[in-house]
N, C-alpha and C. Protein backbone atom coordinates (compact mmCIF):
# COMPACT_ATOMS: atom_id res chain seq x y z
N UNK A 1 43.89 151.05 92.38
CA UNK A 1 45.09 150.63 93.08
C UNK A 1 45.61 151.78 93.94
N UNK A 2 45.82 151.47 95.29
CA UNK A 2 46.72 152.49 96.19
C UNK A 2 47.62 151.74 96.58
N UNK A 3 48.86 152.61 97.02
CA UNK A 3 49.95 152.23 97.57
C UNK A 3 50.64 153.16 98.52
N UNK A 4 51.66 152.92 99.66
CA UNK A 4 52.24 153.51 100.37
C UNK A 4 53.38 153.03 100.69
N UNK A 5 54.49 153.89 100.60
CA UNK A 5 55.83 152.81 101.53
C UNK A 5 55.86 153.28 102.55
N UNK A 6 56.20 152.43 103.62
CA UNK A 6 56.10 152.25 105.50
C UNK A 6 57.59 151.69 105.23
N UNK A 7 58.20 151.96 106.41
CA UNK A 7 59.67 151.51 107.18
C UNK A 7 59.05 150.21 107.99
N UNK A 8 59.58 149.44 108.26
CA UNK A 8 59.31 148.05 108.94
C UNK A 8 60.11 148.68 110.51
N UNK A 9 59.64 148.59 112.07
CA UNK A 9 60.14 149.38 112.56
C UNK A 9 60.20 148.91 114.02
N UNK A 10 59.40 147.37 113.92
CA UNK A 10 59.66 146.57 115.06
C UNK A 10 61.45 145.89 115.26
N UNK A 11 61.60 145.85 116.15
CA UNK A 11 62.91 145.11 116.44
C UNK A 11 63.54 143.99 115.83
N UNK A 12 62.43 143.20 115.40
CA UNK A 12 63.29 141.80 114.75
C UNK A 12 62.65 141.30 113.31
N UNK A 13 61.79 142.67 112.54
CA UNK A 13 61.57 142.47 111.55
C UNK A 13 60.39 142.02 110.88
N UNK A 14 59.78 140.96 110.32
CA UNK A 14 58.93 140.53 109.74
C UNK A 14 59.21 139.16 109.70
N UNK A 15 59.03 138.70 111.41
CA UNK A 15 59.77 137.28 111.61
C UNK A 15 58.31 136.53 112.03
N UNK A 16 57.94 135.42 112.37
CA UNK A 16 57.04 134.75 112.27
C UNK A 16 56.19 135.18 113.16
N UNK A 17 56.18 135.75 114.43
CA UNK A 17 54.79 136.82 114.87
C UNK A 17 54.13 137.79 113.89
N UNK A 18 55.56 139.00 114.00
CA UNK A 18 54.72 140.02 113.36
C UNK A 18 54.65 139.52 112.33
N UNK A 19 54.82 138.64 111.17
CA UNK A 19 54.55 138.00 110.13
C UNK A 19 53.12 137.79 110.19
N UNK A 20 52.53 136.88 111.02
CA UNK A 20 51.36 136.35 111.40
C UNK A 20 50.20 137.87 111.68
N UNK A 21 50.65 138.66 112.18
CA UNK A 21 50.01 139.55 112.43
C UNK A 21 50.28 140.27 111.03
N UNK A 22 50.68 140.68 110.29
CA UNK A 22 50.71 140.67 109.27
C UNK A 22 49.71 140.23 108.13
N UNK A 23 49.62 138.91 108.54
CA UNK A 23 48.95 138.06 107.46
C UNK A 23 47.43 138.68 108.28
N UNK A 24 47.12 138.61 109.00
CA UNK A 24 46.28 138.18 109.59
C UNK A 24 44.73 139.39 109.33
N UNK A 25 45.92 140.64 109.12
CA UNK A 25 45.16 141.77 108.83
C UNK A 25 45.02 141.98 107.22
N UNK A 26 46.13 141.49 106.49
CA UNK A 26 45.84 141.65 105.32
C UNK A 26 44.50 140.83 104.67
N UNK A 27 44.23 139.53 105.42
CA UNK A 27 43.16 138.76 105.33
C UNK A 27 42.09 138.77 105.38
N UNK A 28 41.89 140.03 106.52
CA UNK A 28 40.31 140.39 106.63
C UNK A 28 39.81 141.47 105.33
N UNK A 29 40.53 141.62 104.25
CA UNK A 29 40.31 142.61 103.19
C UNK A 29 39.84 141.79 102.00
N UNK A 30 38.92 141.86 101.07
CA UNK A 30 38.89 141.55 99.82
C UNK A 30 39.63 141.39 98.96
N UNK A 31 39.92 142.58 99.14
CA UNK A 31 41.29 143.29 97.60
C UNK A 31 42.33 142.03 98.16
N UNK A 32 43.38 142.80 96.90
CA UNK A 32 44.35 142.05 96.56
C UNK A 32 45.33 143.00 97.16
N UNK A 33 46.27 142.44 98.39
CA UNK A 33 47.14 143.14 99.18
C UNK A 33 48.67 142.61 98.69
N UNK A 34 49.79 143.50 97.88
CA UNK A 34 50.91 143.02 97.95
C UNK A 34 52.06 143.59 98.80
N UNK A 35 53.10 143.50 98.62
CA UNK A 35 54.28 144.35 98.65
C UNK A 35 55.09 144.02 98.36
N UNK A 36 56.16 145.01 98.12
CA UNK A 36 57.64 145.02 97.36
C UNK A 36 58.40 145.37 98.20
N UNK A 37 59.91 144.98 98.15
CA UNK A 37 61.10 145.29 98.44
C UNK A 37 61.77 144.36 97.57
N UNK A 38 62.65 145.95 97.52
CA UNK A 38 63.77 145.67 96.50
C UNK A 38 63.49 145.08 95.04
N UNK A 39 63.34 143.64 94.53
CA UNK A 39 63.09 143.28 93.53
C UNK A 39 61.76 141.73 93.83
N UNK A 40 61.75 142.01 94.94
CA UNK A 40 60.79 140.96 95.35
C UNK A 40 59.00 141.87 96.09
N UNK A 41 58.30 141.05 95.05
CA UNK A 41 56.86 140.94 95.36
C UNK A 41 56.53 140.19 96.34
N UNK A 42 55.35 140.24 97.16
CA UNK A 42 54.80 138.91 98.01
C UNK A 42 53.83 139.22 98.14
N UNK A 43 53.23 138.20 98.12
CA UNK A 43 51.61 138.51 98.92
C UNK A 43 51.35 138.42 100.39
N UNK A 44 51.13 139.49 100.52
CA UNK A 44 50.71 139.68 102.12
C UNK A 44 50.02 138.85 102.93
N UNK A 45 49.16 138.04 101.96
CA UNK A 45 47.97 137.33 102.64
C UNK A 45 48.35 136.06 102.54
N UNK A 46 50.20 136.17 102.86
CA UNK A 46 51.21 134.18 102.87
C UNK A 46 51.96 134.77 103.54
N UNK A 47 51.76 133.97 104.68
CA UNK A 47 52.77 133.69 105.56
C UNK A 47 54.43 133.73 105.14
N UNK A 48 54.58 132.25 104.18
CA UNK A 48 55.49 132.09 103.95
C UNK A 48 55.89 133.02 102.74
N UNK A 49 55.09 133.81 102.05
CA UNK A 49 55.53 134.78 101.56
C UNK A 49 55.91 136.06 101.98
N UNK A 50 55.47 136.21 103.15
CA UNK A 50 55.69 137.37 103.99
C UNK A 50 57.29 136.80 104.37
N UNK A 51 57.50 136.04 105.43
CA UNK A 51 58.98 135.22 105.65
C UNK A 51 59.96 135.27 104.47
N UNK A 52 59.29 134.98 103.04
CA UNK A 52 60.60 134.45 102.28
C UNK A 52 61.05 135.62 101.59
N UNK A 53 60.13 136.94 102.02
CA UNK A 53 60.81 138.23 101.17
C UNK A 53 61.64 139.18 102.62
N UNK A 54 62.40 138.30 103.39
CA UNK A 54 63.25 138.38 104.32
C UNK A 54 63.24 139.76 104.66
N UNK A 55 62.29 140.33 105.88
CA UNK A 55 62.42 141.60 105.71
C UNK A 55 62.45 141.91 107.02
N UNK A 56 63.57 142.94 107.11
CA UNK A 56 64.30 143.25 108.51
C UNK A 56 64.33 144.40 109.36
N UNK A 57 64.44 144.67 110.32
CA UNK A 57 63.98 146.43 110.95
C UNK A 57 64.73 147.32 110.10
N UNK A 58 63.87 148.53 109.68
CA UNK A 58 64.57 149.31 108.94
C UNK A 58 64.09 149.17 107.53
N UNK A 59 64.34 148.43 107.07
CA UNK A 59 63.42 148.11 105.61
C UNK A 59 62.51 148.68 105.10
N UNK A 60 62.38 149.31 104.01
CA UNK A 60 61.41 150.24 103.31
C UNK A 60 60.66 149.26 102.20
N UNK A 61 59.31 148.81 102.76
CA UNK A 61 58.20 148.32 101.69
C UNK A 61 57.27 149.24 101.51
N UNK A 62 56.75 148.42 99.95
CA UNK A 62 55.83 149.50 99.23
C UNK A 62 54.10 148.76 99.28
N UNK A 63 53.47 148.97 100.21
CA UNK A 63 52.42 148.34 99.99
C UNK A 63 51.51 148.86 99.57
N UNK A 64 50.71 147.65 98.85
CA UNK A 64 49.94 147.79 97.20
C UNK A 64 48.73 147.16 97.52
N UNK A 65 47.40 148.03 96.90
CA UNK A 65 46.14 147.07 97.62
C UNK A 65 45.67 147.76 96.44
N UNK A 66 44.80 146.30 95.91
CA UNK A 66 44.03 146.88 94.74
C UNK A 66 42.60 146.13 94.78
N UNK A 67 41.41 146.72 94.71
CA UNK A 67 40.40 145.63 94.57
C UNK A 67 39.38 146.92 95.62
N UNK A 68 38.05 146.55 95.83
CA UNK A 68 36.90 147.19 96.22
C UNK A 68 36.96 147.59 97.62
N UNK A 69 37.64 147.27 98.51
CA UNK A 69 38.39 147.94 100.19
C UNK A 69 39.88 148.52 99.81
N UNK A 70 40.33 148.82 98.78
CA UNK A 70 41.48 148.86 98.83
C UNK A 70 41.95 149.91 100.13
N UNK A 71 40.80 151.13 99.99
CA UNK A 71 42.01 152.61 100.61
C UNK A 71 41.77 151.78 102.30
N UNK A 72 40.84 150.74 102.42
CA UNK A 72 40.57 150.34 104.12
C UNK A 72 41.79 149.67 104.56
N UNK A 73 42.16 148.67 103.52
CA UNK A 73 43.03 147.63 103.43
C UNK A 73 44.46 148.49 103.52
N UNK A 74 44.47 149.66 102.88
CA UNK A 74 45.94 150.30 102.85
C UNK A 74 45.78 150.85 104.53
N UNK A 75 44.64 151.37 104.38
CA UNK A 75 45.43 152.34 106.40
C UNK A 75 45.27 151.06 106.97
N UNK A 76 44.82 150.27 107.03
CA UNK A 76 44.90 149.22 108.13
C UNK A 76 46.10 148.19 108.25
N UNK A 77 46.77 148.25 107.37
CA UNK A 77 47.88 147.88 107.10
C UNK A 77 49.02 148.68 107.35
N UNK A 78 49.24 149.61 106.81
CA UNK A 78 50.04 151.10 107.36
C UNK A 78 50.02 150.83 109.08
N UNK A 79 48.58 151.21 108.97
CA UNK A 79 48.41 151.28 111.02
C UNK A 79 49.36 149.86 112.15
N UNK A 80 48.63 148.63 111.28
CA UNK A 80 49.58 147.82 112.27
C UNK A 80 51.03 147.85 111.91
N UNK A 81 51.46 148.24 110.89
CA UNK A 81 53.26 148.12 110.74
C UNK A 81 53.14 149.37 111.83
N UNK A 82 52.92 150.45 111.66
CA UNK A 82 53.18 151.97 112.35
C UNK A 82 53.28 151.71 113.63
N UNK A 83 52.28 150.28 114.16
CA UNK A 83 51.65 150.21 116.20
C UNK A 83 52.64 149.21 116.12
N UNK A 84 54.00 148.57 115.22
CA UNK A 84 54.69 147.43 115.87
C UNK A 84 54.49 146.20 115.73
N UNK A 85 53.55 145.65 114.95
CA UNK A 85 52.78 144.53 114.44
C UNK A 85 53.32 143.34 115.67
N UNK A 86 52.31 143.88 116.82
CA UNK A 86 52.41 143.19 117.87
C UNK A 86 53.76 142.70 118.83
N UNK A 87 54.70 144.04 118.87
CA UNK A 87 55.95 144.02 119.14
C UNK A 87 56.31 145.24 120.34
């Protein structure tokens, strides 16, 4: 298992683009991709779980990748929050 917390750092959050872009990268990984804020888990690789853990510019998540790509799955994930997740 690796993990990293990233600041969310696009303008309007983790709203149904960068959501999608979001999902989209966590998908191409094997492992098992989560994250946390605050007291809520989600899985990265749901849409509507990405959306329903309401997460807004500024926001500090902890993302969690566990499984046989994990350390690929963590920078590649890191990388698109870091480039704006298409923003």
């Amino acid at each position: 298992m690796v993990s990293k917390k990233v600041v969310i750092n696009n303008p309007t959050g983790l709203h149904l683009r960068p959501a999608g872009i979001f999902c989209n990268t966590a998908v191409q990984f094997d492992c098992k991709v989560t994250f946390q804020h605050d007291t809520t888990t989600a899985n990265a690789k749901s849409v509507l779980s990405v959306l329903g853990a309401c997460i807004k510019k500024g926001d500090e998540i902890e993302l969690i990748c566990e499984g046989s790509d994990e350390e690929e799955a963590l920078a590649a994930m890191v990388k698109a929050i870091e480039d704006g997740l298409g923003e």
